[in-house]
C-alpha atoms as a PDB file:
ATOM      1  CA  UNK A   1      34.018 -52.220  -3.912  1.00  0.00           C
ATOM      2  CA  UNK A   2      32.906 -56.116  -4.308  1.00  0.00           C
ATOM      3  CA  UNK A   3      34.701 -58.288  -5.438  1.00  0.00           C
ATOM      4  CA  UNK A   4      32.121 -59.028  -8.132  1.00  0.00           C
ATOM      5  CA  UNK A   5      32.098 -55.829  -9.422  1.00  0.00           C
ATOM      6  CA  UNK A   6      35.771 -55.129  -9.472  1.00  0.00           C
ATOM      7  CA  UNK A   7      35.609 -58.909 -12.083  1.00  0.00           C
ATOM      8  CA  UNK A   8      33.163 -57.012 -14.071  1.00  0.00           C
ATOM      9  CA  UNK A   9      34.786 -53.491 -14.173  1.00  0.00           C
ATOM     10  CA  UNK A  10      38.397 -55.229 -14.909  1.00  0.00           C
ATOM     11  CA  UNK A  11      36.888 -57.472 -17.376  1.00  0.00           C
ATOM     12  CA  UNK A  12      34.579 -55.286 -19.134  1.00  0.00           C
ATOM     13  CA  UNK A  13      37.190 -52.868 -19.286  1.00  0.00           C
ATOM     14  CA  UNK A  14      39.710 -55.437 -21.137  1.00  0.00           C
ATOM     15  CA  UNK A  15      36.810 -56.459 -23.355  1.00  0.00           C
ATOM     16  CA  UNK A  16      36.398 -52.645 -24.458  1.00  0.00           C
ATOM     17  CA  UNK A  17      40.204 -52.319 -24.888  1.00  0.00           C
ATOM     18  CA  UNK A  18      40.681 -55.157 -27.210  1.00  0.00           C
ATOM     19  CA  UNK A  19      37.624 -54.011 -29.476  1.00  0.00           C
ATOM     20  CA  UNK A  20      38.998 -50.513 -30.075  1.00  0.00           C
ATOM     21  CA  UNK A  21      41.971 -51.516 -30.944  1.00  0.00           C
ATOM     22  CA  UNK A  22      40.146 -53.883 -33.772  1.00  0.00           C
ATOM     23  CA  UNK A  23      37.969 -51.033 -34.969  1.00  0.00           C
ATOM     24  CA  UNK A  24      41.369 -48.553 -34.826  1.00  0.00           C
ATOM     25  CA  UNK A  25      42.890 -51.109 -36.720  1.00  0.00           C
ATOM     26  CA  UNK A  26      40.320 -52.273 -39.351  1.00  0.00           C
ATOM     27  CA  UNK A  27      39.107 -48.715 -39.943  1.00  0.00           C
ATOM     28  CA  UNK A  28      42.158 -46.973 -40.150  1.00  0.00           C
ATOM     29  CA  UNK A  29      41.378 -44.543 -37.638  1.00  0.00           C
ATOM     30  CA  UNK A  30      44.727 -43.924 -36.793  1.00  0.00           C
ATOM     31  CA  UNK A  31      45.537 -42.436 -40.261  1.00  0.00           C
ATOM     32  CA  UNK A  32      42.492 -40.494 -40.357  1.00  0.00           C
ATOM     33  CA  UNK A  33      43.185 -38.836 -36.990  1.00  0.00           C
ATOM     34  CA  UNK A  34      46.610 -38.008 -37.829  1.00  0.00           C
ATOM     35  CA  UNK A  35      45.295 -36.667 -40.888  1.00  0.00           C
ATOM     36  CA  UNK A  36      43.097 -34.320 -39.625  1.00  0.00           C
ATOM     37  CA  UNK A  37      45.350 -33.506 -36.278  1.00  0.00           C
ATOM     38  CA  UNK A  38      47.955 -32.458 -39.467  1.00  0.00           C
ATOM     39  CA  UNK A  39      45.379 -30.391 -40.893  1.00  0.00           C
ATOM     40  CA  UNK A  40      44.273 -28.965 -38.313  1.00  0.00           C
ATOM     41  CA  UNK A  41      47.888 -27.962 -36.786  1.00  0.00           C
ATOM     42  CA  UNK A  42      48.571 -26.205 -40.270  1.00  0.00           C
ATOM     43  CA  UNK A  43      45.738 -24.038 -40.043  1.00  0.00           C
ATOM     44  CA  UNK A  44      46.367 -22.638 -36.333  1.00  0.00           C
ATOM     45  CA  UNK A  45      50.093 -22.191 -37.599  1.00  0.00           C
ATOM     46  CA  UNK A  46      49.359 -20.397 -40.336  1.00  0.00           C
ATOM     47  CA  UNK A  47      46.888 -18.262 -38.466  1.00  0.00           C
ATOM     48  CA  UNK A  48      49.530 -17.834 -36.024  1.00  0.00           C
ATOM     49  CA  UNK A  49      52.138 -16.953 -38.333  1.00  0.00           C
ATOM     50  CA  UNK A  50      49.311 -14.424 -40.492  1.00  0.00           C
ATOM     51  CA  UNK A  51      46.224 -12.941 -38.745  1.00  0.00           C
ATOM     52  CA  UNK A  52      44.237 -12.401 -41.986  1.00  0.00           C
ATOM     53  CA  UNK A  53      44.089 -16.487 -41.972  1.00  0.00           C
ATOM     54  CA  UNK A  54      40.861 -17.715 -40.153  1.00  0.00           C
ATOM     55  CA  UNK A  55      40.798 -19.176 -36.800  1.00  0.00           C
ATOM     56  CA  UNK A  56      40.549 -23.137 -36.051  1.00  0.00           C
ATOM     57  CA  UNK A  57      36.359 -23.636 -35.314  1.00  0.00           C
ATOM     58  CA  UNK A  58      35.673 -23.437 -31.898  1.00  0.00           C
ATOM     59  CA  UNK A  59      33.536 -25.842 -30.190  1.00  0.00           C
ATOM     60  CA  UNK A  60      30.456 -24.916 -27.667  1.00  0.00           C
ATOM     61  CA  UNK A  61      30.894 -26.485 -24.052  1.00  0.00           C
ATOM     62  CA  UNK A  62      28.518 -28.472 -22.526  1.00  0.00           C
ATOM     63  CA  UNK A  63      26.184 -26.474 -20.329  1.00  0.00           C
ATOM     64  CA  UNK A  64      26.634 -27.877 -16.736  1.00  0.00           C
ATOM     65  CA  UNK A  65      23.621 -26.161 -14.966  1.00  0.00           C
ATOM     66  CA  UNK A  66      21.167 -28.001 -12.341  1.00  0.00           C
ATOM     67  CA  UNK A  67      21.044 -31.688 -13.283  1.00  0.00           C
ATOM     68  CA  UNK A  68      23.495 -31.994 -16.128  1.00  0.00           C
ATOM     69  CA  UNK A  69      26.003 -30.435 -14.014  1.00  0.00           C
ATOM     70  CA  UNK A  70      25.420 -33.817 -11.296  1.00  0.00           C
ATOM     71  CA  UNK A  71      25.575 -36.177 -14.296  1.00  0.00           C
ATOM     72  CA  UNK A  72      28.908 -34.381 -15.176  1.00  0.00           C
ATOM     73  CA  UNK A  73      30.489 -34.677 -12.148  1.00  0.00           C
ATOM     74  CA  UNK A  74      29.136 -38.377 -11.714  1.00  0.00           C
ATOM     75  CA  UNK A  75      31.146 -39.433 -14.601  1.00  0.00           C
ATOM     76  CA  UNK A  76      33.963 -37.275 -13.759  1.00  0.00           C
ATOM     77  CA  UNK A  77      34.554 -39.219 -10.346  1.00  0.00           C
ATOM     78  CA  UNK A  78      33.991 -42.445 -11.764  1.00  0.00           C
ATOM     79  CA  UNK A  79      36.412 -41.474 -13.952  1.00  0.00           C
ATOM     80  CA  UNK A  80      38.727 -40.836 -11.218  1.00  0.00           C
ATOM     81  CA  UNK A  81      37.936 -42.870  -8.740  1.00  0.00           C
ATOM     82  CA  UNK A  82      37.896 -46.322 -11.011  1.00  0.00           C
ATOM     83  CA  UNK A  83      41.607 -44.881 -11.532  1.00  0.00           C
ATOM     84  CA  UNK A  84      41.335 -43.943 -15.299  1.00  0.00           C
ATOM     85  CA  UNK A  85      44.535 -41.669 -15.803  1.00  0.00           C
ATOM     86  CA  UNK A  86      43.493 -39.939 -19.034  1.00  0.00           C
ATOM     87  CA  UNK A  87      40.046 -39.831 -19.044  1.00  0.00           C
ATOM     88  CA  UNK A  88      39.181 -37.159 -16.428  1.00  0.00           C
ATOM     89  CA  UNK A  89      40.896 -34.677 -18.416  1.00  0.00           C
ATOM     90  CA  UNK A  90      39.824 -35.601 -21.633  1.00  0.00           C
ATOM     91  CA  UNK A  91      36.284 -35.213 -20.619  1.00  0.00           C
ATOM     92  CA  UNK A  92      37.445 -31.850 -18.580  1.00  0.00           C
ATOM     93  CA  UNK A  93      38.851 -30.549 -22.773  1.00  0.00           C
ATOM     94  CA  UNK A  94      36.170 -32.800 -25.059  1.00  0.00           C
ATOM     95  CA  UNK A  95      33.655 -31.081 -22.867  1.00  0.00           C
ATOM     96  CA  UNK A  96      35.220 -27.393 -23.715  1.00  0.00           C
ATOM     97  CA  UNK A  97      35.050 -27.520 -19.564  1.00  0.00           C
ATOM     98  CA  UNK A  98      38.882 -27.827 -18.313  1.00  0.00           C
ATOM     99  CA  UNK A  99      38.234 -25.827 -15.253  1.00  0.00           C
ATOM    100  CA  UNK A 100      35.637 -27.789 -13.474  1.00  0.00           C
ATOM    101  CA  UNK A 101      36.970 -28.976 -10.586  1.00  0.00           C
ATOM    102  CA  UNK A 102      35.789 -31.751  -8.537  1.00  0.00           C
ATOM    103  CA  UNK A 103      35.503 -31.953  -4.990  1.00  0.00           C
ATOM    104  CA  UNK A 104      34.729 -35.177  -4.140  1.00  0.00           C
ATOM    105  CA  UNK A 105      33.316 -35.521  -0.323  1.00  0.00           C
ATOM    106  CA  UNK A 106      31.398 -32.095  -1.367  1.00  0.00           C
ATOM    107  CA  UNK A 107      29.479 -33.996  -4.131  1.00  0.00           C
ATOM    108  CA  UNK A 108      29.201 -37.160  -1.878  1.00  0.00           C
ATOM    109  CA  UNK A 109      27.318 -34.786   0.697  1.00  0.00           C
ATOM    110  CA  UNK A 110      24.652 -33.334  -1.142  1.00  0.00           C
ATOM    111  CA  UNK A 111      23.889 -36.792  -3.235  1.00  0.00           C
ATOM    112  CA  UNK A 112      23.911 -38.788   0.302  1.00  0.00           C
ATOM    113  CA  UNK A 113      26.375 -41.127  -0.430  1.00  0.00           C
ATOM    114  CA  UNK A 114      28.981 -42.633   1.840  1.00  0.00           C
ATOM    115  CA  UNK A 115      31.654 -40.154   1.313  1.00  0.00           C
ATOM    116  CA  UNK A 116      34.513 -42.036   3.202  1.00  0.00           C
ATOM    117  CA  UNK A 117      34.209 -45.286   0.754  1.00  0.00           C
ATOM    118  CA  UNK A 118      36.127 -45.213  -1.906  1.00  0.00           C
ATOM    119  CA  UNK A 119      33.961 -46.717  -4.274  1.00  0.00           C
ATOM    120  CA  UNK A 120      32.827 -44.286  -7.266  1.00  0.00           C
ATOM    121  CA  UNK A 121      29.209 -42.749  -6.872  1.00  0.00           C
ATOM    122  CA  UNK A 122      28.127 -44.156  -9.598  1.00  0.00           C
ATOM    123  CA  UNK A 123      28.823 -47.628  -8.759  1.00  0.00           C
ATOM    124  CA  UNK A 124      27.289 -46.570  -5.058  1.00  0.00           C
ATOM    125  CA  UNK A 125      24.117 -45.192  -6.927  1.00  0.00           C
ATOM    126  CA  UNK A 126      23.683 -48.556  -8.753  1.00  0.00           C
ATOM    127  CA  UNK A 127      24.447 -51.274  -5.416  1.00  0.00           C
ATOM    128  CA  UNK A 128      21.708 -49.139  -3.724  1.00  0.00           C
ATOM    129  CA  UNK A 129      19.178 -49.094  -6.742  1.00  0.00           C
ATOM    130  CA  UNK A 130      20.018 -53.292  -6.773  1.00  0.00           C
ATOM    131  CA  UNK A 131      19.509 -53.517  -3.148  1.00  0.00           C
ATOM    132  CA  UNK A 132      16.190 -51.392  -3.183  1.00  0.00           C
ATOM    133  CA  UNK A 133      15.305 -53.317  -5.925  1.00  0.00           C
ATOM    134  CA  UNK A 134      15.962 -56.666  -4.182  1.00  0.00           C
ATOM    135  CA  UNK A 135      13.709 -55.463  -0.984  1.00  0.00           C
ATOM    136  CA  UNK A 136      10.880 -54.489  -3.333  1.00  0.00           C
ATOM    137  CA  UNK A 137      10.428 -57.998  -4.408  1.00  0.00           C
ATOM    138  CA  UNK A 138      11.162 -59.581  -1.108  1.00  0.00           C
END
């Protein structure tokens, strides 16, 4: 990955950091989360505990079929491969979608990107867009 773009990734990524933690902070998101996580743990208890209680809502996954499934996975190796240790999985449970699994090269393949760099797709889909870009106007 450049050198450029590693600046950008680190710093951006700083930059988002610092601003979440504001908005946690100023908003009191923290509380509210905690809140409902409390609420929320109550009710599966107490369904646990007595049938006849209703369930905790479920939520519909994201359909991954033809290109959505591509965009996914994009963000899923970025994810990975820009060495996020959370994220991937979050996405894999926010997404109601825990069991995709990604193969990396196997993506690389059928999108024609350079499988043996490590450099996320994404950021390999962009330097090529740039670059075509750049010849256009040449």
């Amino acid at each position: 990955m450049s050198e450029w773009l590693n600046g950008v990734i680190q710093e951006t990524q700083q930059e988002v950091v610092k601003e979440l933690e504001r908005l946690v902070e100023e908003k009191g998101i923290k509380e509210k989360v905690m809140a409902e996580v409390q609420d929320l743990a109550k009710k599966a208890a107490a369904h646990l505990l007595d049938q006849s209680q209703p369930e905790l809502a479920t939520f519909p996954s994201i359909p991954l079929e033809g290109e959505k499934e591509y965009q996914y996975l994009l963000v899923l190796e970025f994810l990975q491969s820009a060495g996020f240790k959370f994220a991937p999985n979050v996405l894999r449970f926010e997404s109601q979608n825990p069991d995709v699994v990604l193969d990396r090269r196997d993506l690389g393949k059928k999108l024609r990107l350079c499988t043996y760099d490590r450099t996320p797709y994404l950021v390999q889909l962009i330097e090529e867009q740039i670059r075509q870009t750049q010849e256009e106007e040449d």
